[in-house]
Protein backbone atom coordinates (compact mmCIF):
# COMPACT_ATOMS: atom_id res chain seq x y z
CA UNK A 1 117.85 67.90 96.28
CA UNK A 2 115.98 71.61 95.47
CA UNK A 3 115.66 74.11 97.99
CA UNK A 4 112.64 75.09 98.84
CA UNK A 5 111.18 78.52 98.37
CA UNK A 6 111.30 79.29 102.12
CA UNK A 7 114.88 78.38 102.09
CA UNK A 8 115.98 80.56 98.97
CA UNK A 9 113.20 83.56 100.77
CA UNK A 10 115.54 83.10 103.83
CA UNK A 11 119.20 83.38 101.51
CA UNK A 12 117.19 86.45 100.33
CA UNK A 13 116.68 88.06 103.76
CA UNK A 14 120.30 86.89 105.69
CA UNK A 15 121.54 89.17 102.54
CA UNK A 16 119.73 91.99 103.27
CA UNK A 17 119.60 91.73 107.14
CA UNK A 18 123.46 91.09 107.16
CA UNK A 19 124.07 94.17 104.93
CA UNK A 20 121.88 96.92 107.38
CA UNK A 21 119.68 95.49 110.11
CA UNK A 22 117.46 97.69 109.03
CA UNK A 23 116.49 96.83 105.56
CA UNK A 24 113.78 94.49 106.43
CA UNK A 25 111.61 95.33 108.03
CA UNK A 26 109.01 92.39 107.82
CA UNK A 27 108.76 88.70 105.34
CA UNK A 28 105.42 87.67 104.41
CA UNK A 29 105.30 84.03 103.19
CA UNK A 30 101.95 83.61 101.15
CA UNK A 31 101.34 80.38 98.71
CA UNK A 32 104.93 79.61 98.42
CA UNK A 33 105.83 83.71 97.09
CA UNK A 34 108.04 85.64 99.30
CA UNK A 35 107.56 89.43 100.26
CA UNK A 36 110.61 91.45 101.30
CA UNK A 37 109.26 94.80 103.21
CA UNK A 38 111.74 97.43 102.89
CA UNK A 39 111.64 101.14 104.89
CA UNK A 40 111.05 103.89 101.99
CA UNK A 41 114.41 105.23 102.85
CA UNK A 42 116.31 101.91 102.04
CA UNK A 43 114.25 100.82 98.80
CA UNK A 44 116.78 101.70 96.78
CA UNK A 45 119.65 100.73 98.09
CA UNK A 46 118.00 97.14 99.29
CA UNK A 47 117.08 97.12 95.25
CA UNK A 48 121.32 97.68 94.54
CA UNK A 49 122.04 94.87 96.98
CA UNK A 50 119.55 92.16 95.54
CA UNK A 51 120.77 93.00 92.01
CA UNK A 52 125.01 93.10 93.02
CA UNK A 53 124.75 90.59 95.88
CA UNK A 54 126.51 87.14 93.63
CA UNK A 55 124.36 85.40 96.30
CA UNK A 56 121.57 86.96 95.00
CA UNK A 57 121.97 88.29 91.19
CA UNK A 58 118.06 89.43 90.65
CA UNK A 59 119.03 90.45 87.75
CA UNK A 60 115.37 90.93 85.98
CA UNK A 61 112.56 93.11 87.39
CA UNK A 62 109.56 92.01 85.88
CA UNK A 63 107.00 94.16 87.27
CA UNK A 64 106.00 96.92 89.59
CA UNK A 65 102.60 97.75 91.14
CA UNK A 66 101.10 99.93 93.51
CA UNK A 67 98.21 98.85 95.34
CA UNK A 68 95.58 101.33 96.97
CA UNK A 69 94.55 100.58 100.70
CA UNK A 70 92.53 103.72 101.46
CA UNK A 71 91.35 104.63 104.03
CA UNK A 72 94.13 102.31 105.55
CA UNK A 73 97.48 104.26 106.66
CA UNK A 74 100.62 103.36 105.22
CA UNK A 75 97.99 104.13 102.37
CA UNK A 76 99.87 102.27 99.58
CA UNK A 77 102.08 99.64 98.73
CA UNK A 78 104.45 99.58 96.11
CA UNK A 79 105.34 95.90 95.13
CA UNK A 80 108.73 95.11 92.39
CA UNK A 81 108.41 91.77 91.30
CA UNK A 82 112.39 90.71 90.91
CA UNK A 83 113.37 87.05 89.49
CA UNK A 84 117.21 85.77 89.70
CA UNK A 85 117.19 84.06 86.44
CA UNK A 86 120.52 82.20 87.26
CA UNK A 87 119.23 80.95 90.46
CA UNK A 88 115.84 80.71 89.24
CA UNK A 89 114.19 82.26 92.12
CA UNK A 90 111.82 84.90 92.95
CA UNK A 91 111.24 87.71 95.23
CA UNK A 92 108.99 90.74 95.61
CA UNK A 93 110.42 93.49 97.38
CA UNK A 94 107.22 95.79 99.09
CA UNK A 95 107.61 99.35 100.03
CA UNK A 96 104.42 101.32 102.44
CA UNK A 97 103.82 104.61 101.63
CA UNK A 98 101.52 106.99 103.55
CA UNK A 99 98.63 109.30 101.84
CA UNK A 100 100.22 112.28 103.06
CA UNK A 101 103.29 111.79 101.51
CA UNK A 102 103.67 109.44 98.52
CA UNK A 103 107.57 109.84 97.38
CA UNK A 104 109.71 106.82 97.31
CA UNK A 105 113.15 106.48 94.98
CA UNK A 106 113.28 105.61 91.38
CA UNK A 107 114.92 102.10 90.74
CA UNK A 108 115.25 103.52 86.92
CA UNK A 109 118.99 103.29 88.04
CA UNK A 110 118.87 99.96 89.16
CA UNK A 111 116.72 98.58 86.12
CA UNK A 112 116.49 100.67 83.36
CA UNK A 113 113.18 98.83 82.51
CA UNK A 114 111.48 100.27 85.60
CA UNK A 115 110.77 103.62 83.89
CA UNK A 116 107.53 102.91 82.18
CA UNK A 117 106.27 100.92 85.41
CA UNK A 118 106.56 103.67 87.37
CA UNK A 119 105.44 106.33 84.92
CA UNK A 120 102.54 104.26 85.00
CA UNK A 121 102.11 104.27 88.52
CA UNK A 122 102.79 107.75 88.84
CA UNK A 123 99.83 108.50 85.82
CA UNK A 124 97.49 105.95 87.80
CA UNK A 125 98.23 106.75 91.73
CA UNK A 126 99.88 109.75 92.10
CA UNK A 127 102.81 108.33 93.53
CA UNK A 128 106.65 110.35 93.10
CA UNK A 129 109.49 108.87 92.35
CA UNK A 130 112.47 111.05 93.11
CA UNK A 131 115.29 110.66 90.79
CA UNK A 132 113.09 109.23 87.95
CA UNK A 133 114.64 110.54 84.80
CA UNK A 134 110.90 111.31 82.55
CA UNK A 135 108.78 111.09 85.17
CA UNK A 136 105.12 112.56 83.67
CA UNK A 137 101.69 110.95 82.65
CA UNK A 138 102.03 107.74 80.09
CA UNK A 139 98.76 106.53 80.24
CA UNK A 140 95.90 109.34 80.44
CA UNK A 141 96.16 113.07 78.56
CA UNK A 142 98.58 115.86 80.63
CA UNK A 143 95.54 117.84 81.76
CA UNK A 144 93.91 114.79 83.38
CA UNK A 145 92.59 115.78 87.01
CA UNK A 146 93.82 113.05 89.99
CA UNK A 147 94.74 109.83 89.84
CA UNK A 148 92.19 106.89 88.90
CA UNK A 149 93.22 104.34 90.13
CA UNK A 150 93.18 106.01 93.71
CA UNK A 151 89.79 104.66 95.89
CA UNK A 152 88.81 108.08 96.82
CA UNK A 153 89.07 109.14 93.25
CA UNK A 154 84.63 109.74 91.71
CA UNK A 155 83.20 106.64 89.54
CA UNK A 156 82.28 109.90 87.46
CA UNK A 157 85.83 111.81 87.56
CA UNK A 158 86.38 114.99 88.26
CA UNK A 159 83.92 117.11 85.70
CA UNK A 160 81.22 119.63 85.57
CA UNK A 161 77.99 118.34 84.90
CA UNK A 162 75.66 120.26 83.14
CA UNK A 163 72.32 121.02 84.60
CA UNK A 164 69.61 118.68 82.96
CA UNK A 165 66.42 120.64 84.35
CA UNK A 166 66.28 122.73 81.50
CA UNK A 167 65.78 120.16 79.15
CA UNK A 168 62.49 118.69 80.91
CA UNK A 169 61.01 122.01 81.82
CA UNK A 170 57.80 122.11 79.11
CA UNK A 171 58.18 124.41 76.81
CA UNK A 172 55.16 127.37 77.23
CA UNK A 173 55.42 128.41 73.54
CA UNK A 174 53.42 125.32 72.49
């Protein structure tokens, strides 16, 4: 008999509700994928406990993303995709993050392999993470203005656009 992935979701959240009350603060079950919301302030260490935990051994983070939900407030979401490849299983831990203050923890400490992903998101969102040990842009130039990948960032981008009337004035010499 397997477990199902409701069952192994639940394992996932005894864990981390048995370690600090506080570390989840909501489960979202969606087409059989499991969502772990963690407060900012626990990220971190709720990212330690799924990796130590012998219950739980996520030992692979496989991707991290930041999604955009402007003009929505917490105004993003950070998502770390994390599989258990002894227990074959599968998690996604979420952290909100307001506009007005987008600074979570690094989990470079955690998994090493979680530098580039957040570089990335830092270059693409503007989001902080403190404790990251390269943290600048990886994607776009270092003088790049704002983050594109932000909605309120222009279609155009941030530039000066040269007048055009000039050009279609007629000339009076001819």
């Amino acid at each position: 008999m397997t477990e199902s992935s409701s069952q192994k979701a639940n394992v996932v959240v005894e864990c981390l509700r048995s370690w600090n009350q506080q570390a989840v603060e909501e489960v979202i079950e969606f087409r059989g994928e499991t969502t772990v919301v963690v407060p900012r302030n626990l990220l971190r260490a709720a990212a330690e406990r799924c990796r130590a935990d012998s219950k739980l051994h996520f030992n692979l983070l496989t991707d991290a993303t930041c999604v955009d939900r402007y003009p929505v407030e917490p105004r993003f979401e950070l998502n770390y995709h994390l599989v258990s490849i002894p227990r074959r299983d599968r998690v996604r831990l979420q952290v909100r993050l307001t506009g007005q203050d987008p600074v979570v923890d690094s989990l470079v400490p955690v998994w090493p392999g979680a530098n580039w992903l957040e570089r990335e998101i830092f270059d693409l969102f503007g989001v902080r993470f403190t404790g990251h040990p390269d943290l600048r842009r990886i994607l776009l130039p270092e003088d790049w203005e704002g983050y594109p990948l932000r909605k309120d960032f222009p279609v155009e981008g941030f530039r000066d656009v040269p007048s055009s009337g000039d050009l279609f004035k007629k000339n009076s010499m001819l």
